[in-house]
PDB file of N, CA and C in Angstrom:
ATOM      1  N   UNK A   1     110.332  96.536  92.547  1.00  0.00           N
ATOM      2  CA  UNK A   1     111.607  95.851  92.476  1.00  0.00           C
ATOM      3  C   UNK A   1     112.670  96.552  93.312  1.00  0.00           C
ATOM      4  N   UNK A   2     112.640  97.684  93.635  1.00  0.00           N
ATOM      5  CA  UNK A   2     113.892  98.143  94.892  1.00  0.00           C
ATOM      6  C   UNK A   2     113.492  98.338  95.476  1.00  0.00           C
ATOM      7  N   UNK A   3     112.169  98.093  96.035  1.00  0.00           N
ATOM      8  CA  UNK A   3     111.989  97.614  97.269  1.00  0.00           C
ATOM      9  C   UNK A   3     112.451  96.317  98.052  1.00  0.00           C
ATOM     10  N   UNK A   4     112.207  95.921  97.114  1.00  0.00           N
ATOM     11  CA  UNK A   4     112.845  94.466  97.059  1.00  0.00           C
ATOM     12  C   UNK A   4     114.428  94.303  97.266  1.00  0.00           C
ATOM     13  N   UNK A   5     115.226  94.717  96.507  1.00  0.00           N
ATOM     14  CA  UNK A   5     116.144  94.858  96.191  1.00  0.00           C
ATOM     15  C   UNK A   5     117.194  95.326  97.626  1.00  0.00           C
ATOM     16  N   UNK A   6     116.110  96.467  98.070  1.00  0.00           N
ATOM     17  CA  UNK A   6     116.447  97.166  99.513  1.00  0.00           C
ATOM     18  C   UNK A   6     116.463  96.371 100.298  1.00  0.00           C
ATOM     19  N   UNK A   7     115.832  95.409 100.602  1.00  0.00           N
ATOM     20  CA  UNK A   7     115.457  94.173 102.004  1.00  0.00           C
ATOM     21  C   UNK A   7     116.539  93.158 101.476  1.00  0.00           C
ATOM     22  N   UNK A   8     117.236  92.865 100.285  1.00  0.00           N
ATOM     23  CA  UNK A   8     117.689  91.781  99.477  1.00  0.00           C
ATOM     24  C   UNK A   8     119.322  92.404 100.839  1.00  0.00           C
ATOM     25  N   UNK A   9     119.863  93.571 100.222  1.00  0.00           N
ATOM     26  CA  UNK A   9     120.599  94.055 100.828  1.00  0.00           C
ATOM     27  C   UNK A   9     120.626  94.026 102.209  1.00  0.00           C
ATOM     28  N   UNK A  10     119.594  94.327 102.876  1.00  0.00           N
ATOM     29  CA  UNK A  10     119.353  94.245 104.469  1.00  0.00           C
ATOM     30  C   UNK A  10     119.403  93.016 104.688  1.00  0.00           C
ATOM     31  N   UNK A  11     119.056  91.974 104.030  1.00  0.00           N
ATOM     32  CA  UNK A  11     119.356  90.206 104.000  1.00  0.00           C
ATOM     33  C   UNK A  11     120.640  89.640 104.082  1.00  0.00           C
ATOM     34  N   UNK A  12     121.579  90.633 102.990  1.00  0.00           N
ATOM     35  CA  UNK A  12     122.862  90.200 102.754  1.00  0.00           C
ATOM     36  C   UNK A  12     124.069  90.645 103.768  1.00  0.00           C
ATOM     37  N   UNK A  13     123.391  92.177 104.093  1.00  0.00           N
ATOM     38  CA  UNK A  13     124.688  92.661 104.598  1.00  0.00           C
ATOM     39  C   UNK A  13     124.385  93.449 105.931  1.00  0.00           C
ATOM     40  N   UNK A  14     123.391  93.539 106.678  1.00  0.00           N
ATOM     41  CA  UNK A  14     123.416  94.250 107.631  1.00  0.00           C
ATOM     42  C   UNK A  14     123.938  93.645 109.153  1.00  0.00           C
ATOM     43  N   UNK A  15     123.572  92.344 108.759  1.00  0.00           N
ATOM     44  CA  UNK A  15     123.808  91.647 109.883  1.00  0.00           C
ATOM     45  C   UNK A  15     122.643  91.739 111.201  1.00  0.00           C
ATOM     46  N   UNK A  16     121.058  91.910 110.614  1.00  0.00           N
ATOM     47  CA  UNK A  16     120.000  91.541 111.268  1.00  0.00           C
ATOM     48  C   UNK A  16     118.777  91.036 110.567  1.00  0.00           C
ATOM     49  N   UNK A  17     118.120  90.418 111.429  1.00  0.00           N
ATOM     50  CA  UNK A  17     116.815  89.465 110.903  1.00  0.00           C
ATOM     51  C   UNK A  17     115.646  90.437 110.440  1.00  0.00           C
ATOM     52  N   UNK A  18     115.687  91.960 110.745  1.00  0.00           N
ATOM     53  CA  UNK A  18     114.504  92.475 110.378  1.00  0.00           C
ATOM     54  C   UNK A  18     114.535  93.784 109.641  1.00  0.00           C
ATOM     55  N   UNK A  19     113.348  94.330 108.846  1.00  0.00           N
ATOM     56  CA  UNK A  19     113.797  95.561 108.653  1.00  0.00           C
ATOM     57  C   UNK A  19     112.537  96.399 108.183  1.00  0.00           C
ATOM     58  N   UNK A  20     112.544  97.824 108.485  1.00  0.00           N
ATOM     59  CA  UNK A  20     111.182  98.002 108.250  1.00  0.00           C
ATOM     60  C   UNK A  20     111.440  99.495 107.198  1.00  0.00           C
ATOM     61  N   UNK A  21     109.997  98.936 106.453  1.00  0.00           N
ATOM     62  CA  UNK A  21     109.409  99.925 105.283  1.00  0.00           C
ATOM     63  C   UNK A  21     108.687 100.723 105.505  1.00  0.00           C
ATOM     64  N   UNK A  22     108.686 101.958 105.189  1.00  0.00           N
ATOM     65  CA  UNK A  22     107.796 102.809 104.876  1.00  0.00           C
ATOM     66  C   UNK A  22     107.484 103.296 103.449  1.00  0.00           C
ATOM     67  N   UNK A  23     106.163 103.272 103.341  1.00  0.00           N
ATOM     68  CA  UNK A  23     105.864 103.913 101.960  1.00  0.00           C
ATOM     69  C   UNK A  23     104.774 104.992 102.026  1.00  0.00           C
ATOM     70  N   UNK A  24     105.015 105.644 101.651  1.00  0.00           N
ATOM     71  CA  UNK A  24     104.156 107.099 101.313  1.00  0.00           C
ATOM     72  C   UNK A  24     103.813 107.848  99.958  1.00  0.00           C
ATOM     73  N   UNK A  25     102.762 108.563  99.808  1.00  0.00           N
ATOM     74  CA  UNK A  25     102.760 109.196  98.767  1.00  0.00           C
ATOM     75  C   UNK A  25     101.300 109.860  98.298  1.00  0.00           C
ATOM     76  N   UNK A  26     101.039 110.914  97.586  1.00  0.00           N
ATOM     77  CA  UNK A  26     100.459 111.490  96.794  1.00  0.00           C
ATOM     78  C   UNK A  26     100.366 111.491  95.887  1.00  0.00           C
ATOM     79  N   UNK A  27      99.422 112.253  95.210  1.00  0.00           N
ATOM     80  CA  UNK A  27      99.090 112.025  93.822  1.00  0.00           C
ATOM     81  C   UNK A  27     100.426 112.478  92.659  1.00  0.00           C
ATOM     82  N   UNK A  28     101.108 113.133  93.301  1.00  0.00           N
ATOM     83  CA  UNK A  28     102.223 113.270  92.835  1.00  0.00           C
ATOM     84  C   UNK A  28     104.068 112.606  92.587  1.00  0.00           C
ATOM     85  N   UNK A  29     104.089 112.232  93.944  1.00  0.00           N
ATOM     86  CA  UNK A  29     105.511 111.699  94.330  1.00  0.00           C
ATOM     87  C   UNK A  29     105.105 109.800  95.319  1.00  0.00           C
ATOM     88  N   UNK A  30     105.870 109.041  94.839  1.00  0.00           N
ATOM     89  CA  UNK A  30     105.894 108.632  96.352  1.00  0.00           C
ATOM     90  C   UNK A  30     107.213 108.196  96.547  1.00  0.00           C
ATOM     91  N   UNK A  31     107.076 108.306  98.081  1.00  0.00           N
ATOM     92  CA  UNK A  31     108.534 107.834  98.459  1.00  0.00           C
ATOM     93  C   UNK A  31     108.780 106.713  99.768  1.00  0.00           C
ATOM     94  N   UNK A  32     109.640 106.210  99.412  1.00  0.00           N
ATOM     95  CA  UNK A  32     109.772 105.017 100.138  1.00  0.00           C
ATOM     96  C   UNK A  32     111.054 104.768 101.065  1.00  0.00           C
ATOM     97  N   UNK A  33     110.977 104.237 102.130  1.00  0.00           N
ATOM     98  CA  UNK A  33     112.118 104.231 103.134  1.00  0.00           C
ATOM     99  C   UNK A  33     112.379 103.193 103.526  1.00  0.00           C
ATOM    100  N   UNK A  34     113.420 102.440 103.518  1.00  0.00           N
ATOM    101  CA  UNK A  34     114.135 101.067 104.074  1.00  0.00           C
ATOM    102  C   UNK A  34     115.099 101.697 105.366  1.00  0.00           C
ATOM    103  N   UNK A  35     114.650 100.848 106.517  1.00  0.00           N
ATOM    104  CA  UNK A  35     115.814 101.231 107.918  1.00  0.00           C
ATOM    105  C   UNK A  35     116.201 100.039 108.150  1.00  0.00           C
ATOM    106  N   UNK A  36     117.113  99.937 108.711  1.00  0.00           N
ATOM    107  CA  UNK A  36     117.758  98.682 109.211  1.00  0.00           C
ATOM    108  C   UNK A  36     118.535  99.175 110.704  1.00  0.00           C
ATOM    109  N   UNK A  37     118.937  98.464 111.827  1.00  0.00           N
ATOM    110  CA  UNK A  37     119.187  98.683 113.022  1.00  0.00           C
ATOM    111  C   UNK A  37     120.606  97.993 112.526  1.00  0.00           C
ATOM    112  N   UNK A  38     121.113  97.546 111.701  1.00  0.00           N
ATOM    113  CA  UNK A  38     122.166  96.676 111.586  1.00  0.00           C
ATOM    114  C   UNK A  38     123.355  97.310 111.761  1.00  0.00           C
ATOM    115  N   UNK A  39     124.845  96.694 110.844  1.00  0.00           N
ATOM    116  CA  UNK A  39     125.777  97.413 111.412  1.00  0.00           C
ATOM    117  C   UNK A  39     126.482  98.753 110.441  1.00  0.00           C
ATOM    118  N   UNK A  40     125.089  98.742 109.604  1.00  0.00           N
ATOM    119  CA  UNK A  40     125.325 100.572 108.809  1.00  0.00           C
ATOM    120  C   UNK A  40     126.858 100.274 107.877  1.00  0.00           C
ATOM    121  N   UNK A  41     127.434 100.717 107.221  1.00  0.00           N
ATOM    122  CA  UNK A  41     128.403 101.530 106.418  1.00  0.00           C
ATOM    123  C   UNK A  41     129.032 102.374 106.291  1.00  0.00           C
ATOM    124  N   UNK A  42     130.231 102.350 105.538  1.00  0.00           N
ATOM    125  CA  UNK A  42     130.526 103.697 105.069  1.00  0.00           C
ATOM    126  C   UNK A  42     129.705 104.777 104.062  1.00  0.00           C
ATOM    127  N   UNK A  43     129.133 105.250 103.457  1.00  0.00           N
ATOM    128  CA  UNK A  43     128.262 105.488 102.489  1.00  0.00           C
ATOM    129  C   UNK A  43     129.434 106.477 101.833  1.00  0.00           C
ATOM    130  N   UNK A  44     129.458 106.256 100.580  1.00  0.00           N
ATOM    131  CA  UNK A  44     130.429 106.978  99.697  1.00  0.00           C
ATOM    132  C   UNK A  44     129.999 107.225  98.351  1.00  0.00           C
ATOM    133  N   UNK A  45     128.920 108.042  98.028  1.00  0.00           N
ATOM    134  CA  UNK A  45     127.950 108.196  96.737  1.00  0.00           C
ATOM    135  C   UNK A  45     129.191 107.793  95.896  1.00  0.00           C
ATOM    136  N   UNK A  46     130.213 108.634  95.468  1.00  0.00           N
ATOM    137  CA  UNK A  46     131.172 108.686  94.426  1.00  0.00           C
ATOM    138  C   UNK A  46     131.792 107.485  94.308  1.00  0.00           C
ATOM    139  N   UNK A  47     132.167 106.690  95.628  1.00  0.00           N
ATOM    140  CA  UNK A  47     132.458 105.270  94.653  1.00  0.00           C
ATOM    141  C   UNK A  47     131.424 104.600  93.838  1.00  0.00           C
ATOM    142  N   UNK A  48     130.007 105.038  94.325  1.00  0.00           N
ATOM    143  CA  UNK A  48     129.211 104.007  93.517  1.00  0.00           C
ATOM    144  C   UNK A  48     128.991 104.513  92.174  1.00  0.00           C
ATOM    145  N   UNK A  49     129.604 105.677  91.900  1.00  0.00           N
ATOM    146  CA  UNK A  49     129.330 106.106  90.639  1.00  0.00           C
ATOM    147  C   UNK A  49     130.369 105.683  89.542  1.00  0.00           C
ATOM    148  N   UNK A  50     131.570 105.271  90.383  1.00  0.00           N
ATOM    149  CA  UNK A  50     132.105 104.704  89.174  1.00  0.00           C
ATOM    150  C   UNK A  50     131.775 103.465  89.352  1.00  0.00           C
ATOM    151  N   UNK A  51     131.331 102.781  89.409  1.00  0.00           N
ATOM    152  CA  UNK A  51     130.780 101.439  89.386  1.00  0.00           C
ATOM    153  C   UNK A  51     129.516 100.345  88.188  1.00  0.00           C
ATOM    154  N   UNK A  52     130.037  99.669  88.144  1.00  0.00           N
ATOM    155  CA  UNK A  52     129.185  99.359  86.581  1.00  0.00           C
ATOM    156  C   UNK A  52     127.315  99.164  86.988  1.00  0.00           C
ATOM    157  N   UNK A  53     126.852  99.404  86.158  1.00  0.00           N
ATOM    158  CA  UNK A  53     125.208  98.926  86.220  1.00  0.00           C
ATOM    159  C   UNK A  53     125.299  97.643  86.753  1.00  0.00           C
ATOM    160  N   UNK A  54     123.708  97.650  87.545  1.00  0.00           N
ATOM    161  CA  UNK A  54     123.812  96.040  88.179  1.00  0.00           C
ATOM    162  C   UNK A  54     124.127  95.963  89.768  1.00  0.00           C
ATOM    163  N   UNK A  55     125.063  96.536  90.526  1.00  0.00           N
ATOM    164  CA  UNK A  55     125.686  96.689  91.701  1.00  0.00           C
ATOM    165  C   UNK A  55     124.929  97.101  92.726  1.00  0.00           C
ATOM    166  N   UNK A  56     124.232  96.964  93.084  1.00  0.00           N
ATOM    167  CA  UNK A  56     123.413  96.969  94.910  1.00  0.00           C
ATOM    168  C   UNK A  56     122.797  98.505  94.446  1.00  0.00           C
ATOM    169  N   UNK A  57     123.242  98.913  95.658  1.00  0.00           N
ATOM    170  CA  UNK A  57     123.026 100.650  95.875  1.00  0.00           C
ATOM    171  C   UNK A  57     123.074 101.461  94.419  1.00  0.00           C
ATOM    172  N   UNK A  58     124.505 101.268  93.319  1.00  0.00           N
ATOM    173  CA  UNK A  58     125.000 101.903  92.455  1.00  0.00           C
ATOM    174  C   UNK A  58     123.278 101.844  91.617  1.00  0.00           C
ATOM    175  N   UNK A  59     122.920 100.484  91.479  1.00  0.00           N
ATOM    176  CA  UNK A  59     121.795  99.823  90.126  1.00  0.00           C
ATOM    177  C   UNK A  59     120.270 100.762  90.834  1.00  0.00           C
ATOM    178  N   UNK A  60     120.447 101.018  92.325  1.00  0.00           N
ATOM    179  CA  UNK A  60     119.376 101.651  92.870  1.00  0.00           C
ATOM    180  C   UNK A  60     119.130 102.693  92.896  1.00  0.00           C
ATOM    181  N   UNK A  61     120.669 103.531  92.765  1.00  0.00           N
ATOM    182  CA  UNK A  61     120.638 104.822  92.639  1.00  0.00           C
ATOM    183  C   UNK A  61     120.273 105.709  91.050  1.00  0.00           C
ATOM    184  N   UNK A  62     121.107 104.940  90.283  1.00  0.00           N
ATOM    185  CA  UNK A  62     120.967 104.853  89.042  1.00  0.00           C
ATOM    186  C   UNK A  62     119.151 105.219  88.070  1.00  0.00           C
ATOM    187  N   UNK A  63     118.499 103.936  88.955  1.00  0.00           N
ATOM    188  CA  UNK A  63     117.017 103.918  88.434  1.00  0.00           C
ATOM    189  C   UNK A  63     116.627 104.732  88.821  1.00  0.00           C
ATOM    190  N   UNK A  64     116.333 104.968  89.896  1.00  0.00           N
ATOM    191  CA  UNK A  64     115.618 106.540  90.763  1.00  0.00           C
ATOM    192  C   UNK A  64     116.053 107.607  89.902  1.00  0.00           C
ATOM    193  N   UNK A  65     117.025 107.942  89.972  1.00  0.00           N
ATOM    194  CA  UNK A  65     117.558 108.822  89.430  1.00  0.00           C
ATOM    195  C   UNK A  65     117.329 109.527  88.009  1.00  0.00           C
ATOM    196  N   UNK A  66     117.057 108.315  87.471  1.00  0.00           N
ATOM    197  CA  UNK A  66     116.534 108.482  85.282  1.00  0.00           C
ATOM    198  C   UNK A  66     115.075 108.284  85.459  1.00  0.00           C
ATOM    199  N   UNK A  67     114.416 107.934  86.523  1.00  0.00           N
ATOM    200  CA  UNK A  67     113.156 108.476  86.920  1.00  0.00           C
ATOM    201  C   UNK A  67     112.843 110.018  87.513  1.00  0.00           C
ATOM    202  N   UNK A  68     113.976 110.330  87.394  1.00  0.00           N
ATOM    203  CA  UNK A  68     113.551 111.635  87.589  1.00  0.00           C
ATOM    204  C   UNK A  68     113.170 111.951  89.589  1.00  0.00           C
ATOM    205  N   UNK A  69     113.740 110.879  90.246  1.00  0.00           N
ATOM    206  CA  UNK A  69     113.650 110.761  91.506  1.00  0.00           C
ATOM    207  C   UNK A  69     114.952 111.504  92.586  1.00  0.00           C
ATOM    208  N   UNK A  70     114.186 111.209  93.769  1.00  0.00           N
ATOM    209  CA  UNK A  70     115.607 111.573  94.947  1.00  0.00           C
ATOM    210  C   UNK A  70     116.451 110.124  95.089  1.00  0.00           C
ATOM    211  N   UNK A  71     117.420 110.082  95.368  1.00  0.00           N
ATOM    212  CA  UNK A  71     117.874 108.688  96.606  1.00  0.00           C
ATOM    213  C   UNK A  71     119.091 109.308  98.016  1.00  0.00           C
ATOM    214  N   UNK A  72     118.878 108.784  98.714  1.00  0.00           N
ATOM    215  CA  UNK A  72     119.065 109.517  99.719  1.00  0.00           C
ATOM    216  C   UNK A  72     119.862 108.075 101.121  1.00  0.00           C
ATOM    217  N   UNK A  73     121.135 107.822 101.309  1.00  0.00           N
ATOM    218  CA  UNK A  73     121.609 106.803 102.328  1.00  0.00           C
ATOM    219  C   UNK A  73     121.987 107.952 103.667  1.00  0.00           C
ATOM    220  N   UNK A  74     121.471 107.346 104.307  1.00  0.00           N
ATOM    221  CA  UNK A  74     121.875 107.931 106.099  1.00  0.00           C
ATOM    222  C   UNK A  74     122.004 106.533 106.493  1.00  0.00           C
ATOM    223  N   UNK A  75     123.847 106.511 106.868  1.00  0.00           N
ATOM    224  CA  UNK A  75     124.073 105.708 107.690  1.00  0.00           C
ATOM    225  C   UNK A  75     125.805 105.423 107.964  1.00  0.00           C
ATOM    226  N   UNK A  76     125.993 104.945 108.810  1.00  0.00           N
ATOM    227  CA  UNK A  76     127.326 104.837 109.180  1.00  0.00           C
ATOM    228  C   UNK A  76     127.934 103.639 110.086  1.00  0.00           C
ATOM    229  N   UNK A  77     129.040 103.153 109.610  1.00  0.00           N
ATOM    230  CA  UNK A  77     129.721 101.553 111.040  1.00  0.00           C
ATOM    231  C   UNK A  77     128.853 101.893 112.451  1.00  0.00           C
ATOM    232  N   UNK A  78     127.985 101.034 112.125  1.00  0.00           N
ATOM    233  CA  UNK A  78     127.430 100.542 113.982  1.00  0.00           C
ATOM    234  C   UNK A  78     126.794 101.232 114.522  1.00  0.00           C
ATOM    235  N   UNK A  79     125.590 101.955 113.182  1.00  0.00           N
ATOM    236  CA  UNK A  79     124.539 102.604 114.116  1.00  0.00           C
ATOM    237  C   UNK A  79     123.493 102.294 112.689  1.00  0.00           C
ATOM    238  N   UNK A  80     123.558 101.284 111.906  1.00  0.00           N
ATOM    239  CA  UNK A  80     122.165 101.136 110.873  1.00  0.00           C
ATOM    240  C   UNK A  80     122.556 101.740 109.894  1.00  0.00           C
ATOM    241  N   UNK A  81     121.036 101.686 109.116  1.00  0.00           N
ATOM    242  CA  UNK A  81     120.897 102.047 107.803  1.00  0.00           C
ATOM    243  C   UNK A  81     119.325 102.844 107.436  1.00  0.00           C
ATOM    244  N   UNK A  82     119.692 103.836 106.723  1.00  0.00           N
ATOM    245  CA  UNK A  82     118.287 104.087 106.492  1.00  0.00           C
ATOM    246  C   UNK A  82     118.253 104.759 104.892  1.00  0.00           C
ATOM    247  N   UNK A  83     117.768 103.886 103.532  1.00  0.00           N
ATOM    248  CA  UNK A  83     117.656 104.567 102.635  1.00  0.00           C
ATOM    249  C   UNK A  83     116.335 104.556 101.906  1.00  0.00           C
ATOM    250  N   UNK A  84     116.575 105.934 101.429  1.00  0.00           N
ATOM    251  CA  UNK A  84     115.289 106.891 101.134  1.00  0.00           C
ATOM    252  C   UNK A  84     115.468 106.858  99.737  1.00  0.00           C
ATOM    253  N   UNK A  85     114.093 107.017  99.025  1.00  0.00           N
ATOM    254  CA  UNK A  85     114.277 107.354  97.679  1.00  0.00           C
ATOM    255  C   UNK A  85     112.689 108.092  97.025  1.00  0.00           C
ATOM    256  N   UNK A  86     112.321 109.110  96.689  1.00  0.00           N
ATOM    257  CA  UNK A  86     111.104 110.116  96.074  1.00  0.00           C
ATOM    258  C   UNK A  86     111.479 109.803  94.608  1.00  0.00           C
ATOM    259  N   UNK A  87     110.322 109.355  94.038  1.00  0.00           N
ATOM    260  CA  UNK A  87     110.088 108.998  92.525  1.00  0.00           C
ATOM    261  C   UNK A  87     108.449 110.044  91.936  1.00  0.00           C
ATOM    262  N   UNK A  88     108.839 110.741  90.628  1.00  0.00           N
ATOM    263  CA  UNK A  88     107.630 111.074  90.403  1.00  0.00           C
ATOM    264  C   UNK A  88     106.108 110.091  90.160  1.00  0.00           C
ATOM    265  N   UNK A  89     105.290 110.149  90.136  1.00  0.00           N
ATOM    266  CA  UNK A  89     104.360 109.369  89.672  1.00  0.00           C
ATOM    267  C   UNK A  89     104.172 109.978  88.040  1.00  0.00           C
ATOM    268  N   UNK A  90     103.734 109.499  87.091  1.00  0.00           N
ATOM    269  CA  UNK A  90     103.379 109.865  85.808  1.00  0.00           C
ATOM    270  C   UNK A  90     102.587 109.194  85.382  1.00  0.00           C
ATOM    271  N   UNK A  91     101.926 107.928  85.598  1.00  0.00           N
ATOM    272  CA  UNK A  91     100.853 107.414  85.372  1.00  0.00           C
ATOM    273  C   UNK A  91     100.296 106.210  86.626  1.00  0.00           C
ATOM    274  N   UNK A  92      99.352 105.842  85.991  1.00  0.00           N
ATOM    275  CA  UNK A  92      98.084 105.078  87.378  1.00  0.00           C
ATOM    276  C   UNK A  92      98.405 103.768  87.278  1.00  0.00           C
ATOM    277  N   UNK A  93      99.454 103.162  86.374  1.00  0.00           N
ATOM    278  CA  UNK A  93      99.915 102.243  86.478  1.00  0.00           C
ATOM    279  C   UNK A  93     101.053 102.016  87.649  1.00  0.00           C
ATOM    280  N   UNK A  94     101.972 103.228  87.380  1.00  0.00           N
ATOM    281  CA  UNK A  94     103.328 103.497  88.496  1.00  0.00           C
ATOM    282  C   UNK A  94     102.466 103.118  89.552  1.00  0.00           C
ATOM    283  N   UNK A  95     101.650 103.405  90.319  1.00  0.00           N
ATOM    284  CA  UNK A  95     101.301 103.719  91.607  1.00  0.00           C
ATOM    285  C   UNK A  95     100.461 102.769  91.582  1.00  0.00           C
ATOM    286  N   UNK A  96      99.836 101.647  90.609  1.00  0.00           N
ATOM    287  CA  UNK A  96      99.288 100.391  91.151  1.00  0.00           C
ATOM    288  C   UNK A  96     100.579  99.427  91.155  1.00  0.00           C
ATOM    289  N   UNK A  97     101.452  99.332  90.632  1.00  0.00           N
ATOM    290  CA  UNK A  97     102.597  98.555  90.363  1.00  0.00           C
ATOM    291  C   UNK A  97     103.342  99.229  92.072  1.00  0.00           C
ATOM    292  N   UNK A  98     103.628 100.059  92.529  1.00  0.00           N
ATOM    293  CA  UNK A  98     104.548 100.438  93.854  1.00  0.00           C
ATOM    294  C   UNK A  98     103.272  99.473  94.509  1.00  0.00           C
ATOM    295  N   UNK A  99     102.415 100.468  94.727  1.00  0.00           N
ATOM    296  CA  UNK A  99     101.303  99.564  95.475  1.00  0.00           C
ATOM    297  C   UNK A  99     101.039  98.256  95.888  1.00  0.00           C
ATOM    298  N   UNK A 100     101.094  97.254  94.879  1.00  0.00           N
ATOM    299  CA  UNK A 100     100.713  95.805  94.530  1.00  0.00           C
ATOM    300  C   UNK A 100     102.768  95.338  95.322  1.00  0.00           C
ATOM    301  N   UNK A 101     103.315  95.944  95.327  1.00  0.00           N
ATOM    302  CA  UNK A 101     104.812  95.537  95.684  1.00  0.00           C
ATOM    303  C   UNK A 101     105.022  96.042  97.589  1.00  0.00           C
ATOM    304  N   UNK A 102     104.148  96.931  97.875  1.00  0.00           N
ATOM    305  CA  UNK A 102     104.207  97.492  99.047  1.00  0.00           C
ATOM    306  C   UNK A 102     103.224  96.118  99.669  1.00  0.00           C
ATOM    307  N   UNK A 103     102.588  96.144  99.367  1.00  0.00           N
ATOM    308  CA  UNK A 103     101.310  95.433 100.018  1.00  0.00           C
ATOM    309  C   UNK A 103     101.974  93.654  99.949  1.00  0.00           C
ATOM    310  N   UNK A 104     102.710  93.423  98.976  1.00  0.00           N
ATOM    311  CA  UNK A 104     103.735  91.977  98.676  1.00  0.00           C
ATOM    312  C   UNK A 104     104.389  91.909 100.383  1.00  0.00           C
ATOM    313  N   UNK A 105     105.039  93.377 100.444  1.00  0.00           N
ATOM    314  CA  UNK A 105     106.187  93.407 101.247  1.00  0.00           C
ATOM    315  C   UNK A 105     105.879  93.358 102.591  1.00  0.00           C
ATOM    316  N   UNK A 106     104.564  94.041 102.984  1.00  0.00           N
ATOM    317  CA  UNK A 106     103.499  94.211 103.629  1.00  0.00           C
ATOM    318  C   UNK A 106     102.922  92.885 104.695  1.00  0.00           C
ATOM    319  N   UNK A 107     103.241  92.071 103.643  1.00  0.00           N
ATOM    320  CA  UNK A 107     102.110  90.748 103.614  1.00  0.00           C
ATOM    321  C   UNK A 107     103.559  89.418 104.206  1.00  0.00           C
ATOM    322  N   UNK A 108     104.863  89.554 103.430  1.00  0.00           N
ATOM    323  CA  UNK A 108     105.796  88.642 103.670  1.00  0.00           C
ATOM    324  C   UNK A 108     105.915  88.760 105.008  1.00  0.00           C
ATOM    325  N   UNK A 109     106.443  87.486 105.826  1.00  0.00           N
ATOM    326  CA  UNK A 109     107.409  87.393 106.980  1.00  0.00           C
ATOM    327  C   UNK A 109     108.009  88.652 106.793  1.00  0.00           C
ATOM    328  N   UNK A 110     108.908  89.625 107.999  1.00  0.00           N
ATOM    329  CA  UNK A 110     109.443  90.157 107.974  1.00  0.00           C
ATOM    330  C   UNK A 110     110.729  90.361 108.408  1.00  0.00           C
ATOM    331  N   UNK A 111     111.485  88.469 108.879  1.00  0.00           N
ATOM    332  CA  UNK A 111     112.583  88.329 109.698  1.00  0.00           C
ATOM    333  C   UNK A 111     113.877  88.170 108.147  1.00  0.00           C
ATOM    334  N   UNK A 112     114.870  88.483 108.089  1.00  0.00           N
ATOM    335  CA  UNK A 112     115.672  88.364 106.872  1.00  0.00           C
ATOM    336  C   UNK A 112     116.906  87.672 107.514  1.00  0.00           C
ATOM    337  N   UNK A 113     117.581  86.565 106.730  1.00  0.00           N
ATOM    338  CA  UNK A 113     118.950  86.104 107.415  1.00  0.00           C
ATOM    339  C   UNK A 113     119.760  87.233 107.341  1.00  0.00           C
ATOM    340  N   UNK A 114     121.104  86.695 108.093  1.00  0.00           N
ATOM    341  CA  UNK A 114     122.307  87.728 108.514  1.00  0.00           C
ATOM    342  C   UNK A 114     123.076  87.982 107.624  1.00  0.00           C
ATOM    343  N   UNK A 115     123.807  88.979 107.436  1.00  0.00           N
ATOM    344  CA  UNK A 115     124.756  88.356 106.223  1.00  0.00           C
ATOM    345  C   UNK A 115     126.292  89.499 106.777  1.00  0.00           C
ATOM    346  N   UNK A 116     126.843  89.765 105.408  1.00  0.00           N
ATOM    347  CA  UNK A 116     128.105  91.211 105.928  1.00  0.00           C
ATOM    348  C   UNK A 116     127.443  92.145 105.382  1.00  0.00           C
ATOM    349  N   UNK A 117     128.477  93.405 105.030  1.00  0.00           N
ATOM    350  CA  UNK A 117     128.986  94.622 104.929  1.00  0.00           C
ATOM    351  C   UNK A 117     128.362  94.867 103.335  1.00  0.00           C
ATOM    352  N   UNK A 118     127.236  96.087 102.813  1.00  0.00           N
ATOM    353  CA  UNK A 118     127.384  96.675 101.858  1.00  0.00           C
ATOM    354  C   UNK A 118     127.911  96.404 100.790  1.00  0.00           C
TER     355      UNK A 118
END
């Protein structure tokens, strides 16, 4: 689901048709990367923290996070987007469930409409 969630955003607000995933991982961690070539952001962790559950980035950062994960935005006005996020694995379900969602994402078209800003 934030994987999803990640491309939902690159749909809404980057202002390009494509965007690419990476997923990785071991028996331990995996971690996953959304880039976008679009027109990037301000990135400001602390506003999203006061911000209610539910909210884009804030609802993404949030989950990772009480998973016991990294999340990680590199990006800035008019040079893209690239966000990162390392989640532990703890059972063989986690990692058929990322899996079965990578391989979804994998498998879709990969062109997304245009949209604005973050």
């Amino acid at each position: 689901k934030l994987v999803r969630e990640l491309l939902r955003n690159v749909a809404k607000h980057a202002g390009v048709s494509a965007a690419r995933v990476q997923v990785r991982g071991d028996r331990e961690r995996i971690s996953v990367e959304v880039r976008d070539e679009g027109k990037g952001f301000e990135w400001q962790p602390d506003f999203f923290a006061a911000r209610a559950r539910g909210f884009g980035l804030w609802s993404i950062t949030d989950r990772v996070r009480e998973a016991g994960g990294e999340f990680t935005v590199d990006t800035a006005p008019g040079r893209g987007s690239r966000v990162m996020f390392s989640v532990p694995l703890r059972r063989r379900e986690a990692v058929a469930a990322v899996s079965a969602e990578a391989q979804q994402v994998s498998e879709a078209p990969q062109r997304l409409p245009a949209g604005g800003g973050y």
